[in-house]
PDB file of N, CA and C in Angstrom:
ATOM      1  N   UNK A   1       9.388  29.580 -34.162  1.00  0.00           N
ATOM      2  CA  UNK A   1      10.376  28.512 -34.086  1.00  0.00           C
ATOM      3  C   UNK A   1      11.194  28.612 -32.792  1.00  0.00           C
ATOM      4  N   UNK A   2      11.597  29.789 -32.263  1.00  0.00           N
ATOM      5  CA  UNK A   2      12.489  30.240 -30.974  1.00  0.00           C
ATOM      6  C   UNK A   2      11.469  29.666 -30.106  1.00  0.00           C
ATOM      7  N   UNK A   3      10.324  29.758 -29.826  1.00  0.00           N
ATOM      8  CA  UNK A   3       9.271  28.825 -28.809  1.00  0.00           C
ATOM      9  C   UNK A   3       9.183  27.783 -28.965  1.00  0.00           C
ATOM     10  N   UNK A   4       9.708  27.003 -29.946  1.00  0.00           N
ATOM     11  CA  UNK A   4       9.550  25.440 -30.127  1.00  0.00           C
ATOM     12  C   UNK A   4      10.517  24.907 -29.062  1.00  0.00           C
ATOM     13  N   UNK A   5      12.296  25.482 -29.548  1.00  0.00           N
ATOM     14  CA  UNK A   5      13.381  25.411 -29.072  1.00  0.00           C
ATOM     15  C   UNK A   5      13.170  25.455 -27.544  1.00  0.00           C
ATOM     16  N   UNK A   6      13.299  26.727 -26.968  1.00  0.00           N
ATOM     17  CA  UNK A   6      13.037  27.029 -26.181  1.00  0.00           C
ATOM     18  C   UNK A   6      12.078  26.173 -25.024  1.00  0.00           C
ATOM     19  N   UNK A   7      10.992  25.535 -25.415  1.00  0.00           N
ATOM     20  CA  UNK A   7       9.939  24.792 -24.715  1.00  0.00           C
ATOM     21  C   UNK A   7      10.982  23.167 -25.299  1.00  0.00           C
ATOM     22  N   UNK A   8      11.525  22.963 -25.895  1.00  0.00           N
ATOM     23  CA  UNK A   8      11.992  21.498 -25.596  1.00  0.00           C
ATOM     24  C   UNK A   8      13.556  21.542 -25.311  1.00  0.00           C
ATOM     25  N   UNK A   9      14.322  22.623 -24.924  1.00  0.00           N
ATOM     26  CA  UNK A   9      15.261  23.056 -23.724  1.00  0.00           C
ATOM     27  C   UNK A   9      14.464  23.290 -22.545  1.00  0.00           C
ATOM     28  N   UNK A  10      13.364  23.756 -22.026  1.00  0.00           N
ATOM     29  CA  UNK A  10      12.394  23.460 -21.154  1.00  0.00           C
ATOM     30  C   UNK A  10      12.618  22.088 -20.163  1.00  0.00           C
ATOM     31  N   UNK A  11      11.946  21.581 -21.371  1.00  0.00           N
ATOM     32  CA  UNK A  11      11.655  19.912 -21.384  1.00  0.00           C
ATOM     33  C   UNK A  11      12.584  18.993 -21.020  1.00  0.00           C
ATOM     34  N   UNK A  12      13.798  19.315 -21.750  1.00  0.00           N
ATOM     35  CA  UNK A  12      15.381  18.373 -21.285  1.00  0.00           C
ATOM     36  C   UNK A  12      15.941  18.931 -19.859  1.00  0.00           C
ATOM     37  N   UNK A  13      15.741  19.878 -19.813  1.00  0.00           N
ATOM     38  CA  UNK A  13      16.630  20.310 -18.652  1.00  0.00           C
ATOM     39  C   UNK A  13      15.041  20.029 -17.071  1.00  0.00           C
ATOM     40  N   UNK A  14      13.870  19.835 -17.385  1.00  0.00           N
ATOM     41  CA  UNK A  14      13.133  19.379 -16.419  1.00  0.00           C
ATOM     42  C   UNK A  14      13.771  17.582 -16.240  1.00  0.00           C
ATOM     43  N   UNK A  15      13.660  17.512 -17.357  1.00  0.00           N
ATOM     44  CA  UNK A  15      13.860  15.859 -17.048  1.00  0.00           C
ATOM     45  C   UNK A  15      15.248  15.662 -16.705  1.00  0.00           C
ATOM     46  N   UNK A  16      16.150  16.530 -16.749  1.00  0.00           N
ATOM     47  CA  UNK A  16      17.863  15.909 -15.972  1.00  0.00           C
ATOM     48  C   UNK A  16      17.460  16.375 -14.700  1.00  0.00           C
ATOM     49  N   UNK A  17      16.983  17.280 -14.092  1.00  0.00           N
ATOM     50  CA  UNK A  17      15.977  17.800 -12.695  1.00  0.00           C
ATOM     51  C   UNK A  17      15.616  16.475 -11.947  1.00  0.00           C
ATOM     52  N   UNK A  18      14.799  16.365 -13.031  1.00  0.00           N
ATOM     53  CA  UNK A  18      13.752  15.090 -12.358  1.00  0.00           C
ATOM     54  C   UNK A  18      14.581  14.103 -12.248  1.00  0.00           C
ATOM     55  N   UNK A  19      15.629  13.230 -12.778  1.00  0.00           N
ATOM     56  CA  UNK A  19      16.565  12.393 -13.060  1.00  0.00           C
ATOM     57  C   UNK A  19      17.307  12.489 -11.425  1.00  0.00           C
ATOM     58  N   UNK A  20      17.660  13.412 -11.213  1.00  0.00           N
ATOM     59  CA  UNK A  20      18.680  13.947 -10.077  1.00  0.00           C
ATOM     60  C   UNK A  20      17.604  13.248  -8.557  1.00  0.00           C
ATOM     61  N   UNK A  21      16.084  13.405  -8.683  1.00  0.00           N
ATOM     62  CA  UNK A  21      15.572  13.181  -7.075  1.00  0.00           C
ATOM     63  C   UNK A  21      15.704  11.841  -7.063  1.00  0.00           C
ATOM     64  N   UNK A  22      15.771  12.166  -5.901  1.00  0.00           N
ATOM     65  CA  UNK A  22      16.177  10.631  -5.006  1.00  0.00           C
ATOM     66  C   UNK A  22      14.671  10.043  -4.446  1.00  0.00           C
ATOM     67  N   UNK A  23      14.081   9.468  -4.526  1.00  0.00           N
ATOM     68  CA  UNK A  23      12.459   8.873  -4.691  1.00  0.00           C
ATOM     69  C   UNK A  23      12.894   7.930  -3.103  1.00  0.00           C
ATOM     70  N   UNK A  24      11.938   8.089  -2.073  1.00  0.00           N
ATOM     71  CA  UNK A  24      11.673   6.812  -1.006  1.00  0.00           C
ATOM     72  C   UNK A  24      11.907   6.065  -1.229  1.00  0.00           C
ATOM     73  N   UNK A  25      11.908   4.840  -0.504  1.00  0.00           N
ATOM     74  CA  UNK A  25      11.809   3.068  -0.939  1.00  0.00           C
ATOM     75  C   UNK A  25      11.111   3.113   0.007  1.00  0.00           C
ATOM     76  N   UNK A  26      10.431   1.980  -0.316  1.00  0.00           N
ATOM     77  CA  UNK A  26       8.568   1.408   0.391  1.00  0.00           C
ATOM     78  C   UNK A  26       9.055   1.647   1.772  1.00  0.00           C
ATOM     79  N   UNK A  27      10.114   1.253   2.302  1.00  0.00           N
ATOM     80  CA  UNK A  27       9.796   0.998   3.525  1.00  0.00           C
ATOM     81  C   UNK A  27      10.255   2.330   4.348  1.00  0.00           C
ATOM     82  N   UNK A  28      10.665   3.651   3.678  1.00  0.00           N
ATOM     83  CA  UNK A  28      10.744   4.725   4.037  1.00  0.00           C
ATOM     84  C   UNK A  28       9.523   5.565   4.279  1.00  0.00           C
ATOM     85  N   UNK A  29       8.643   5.119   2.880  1.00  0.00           N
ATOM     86  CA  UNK A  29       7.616   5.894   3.125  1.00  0.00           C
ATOM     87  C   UNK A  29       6.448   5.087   4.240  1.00  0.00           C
ATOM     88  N   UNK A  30       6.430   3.610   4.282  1.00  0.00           N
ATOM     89  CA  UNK A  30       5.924   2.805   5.449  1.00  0.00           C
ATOM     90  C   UNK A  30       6.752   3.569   6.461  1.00  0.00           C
ATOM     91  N   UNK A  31       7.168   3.908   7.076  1.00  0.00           N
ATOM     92  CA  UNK A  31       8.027   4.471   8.286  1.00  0.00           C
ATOM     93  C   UNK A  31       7.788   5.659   8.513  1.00  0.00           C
ATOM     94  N   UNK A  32       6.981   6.378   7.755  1.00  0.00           N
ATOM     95  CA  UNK A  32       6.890   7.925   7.895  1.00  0.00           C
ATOM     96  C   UNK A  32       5.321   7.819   8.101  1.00  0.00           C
ATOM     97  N   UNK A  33       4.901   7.092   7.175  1.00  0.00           N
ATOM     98  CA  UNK A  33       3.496   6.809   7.351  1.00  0.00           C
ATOM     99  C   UNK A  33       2.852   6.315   8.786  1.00  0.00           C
ATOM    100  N   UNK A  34       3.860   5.719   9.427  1.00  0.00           N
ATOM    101  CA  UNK A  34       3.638   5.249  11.009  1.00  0.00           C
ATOM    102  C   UNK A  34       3.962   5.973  11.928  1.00  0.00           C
ATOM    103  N   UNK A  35       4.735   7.338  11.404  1.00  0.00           N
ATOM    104  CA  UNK A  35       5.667   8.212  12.529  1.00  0.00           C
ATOM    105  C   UNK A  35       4.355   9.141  12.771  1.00  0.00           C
ATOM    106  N   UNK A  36       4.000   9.602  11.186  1.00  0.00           N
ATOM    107  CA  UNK A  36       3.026  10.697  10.966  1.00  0.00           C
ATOM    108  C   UNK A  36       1.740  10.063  11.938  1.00  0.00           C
ATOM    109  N   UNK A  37       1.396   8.966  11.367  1.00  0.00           N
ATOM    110  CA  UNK A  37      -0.111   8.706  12.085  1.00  0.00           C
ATOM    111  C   UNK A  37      -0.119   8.419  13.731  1.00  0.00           C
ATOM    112  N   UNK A  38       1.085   8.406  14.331  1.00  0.00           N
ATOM    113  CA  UNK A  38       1.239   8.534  16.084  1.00  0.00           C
ATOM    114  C   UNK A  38       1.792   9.347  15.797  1.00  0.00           C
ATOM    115  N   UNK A  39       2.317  10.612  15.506  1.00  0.00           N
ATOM    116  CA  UNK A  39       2.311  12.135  15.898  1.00  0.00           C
ATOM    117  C   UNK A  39       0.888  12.621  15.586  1.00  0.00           C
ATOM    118  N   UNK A  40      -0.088  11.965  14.794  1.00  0.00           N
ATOM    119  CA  UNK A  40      -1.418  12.713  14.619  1.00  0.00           C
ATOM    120  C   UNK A  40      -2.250  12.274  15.927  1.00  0.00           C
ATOM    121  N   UNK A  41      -1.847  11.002  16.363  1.00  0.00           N
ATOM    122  CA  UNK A  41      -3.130  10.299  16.970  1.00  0.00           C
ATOM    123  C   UNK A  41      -2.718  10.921  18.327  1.00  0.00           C
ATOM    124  N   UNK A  42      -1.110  11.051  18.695  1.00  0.00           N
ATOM    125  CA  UNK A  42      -0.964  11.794  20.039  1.00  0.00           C
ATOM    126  C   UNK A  42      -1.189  13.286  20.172  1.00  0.00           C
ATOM    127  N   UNK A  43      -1.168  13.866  19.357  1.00  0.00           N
ATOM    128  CA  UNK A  43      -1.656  15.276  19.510  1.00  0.00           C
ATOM    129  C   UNK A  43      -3.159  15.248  19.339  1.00  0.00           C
ATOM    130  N   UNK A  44      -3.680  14.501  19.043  1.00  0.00           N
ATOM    131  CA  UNK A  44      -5.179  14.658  18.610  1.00  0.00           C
ATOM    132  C   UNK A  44      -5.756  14.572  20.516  1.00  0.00           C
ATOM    133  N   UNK A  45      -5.258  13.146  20.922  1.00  0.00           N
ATOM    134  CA  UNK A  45      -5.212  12.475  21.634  1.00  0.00           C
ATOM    135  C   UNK A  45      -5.126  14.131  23.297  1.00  0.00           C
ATOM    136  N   UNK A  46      -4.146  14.817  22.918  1.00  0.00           N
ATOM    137  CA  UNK A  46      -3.636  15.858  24.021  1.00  0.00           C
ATOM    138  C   UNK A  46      -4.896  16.498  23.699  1.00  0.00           C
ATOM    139  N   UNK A  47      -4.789  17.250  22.473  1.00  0.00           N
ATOM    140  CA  UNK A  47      -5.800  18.149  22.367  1.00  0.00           C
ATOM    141  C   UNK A  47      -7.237  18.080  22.870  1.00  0.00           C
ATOM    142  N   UNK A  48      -7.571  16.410  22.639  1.00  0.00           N
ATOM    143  CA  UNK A  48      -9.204  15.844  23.377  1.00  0.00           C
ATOM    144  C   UNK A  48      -9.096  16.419  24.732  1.00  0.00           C
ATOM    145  N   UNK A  49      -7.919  15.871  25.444  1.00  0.00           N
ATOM    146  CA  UNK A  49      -8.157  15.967  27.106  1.00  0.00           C
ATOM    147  C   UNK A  49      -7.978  17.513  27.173  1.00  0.00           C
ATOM    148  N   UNK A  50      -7.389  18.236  26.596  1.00  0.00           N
ATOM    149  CA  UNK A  50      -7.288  20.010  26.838  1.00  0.00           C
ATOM    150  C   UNK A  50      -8.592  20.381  26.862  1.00  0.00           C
ATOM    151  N   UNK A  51      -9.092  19.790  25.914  1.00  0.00           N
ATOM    152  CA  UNK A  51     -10.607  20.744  25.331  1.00  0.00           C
ATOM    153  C   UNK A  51     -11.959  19.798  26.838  1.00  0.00           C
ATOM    154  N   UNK A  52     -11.373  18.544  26.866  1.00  0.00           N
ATOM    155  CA  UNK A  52     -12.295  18.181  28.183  1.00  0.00           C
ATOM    156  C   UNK A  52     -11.976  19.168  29.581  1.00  0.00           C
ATOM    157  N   UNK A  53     -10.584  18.932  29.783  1.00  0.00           N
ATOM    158  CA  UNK A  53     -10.684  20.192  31.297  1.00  0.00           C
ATOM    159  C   UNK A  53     -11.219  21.344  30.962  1.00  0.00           C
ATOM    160  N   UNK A  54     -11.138  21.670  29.738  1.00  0.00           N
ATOM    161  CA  UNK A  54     -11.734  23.508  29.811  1.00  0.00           C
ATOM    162  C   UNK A  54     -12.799  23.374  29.891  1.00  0.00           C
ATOM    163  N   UNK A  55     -13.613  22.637  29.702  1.00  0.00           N
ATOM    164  CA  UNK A  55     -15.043  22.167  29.230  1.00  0.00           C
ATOM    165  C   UNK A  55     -15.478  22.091  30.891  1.00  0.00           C
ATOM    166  N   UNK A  56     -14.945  21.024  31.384  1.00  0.00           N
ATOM    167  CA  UNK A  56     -14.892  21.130  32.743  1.00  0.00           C
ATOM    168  C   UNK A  56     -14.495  22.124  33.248  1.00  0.00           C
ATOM    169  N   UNK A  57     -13.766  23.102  33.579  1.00  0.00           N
ATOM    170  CA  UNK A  57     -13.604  23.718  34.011  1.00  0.00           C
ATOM    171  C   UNK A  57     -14.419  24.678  34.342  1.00  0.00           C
ATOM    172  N   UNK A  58     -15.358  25.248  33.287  1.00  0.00           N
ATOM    173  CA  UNK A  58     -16.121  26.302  32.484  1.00  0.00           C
ATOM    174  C   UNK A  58     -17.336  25.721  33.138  1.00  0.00           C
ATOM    175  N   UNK A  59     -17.602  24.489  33.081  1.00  0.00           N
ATOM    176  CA  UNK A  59     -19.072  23.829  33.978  1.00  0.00           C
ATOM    177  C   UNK A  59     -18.932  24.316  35.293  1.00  0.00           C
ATOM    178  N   UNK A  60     -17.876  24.219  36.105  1.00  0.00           N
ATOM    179  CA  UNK A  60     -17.770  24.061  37.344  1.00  0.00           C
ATOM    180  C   UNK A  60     -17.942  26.173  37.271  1.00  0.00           C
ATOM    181  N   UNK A  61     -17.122  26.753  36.871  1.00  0.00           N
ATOM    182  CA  UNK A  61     -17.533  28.409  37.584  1.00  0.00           C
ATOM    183  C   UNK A  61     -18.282  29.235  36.716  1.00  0.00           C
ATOM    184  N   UNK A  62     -19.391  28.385  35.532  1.00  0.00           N
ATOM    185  CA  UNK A  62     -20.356  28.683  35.319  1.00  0.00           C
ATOM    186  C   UNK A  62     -21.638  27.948  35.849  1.00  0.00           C
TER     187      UNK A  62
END
């Protein structure tokens, strides 16, 4: 019976937890979603041309 209790004091005190977060609005997570995918596409973007000069590089004094 102390495990019943116990697991649905669990239960109430997850859900006043959960009650408390503060959740995005669409156009927060649209805004992060556009920040993230040009911070991916410009680092992707650096990293291509790094890996081309070494590439080059490595041709030329091999």
């Amino acid at each position: 019976m102390e495990k019943i209790k116990t697991f649905i004091e669990y239960i109430k005190e997850a859900k006043d937890e959960l009650d408390k977060v503060i959740f995005p609005t669409k156009m927060e997570i649209k805004q992060s979603l556009i920040s993230v995918t040009i911070m991916v596409t410009v680092v992707a973007l650096f990293l291509g041309l790094v890996d081309l000069i070494m590439s080059g590089i490595l041709k030329v004094v091999l």
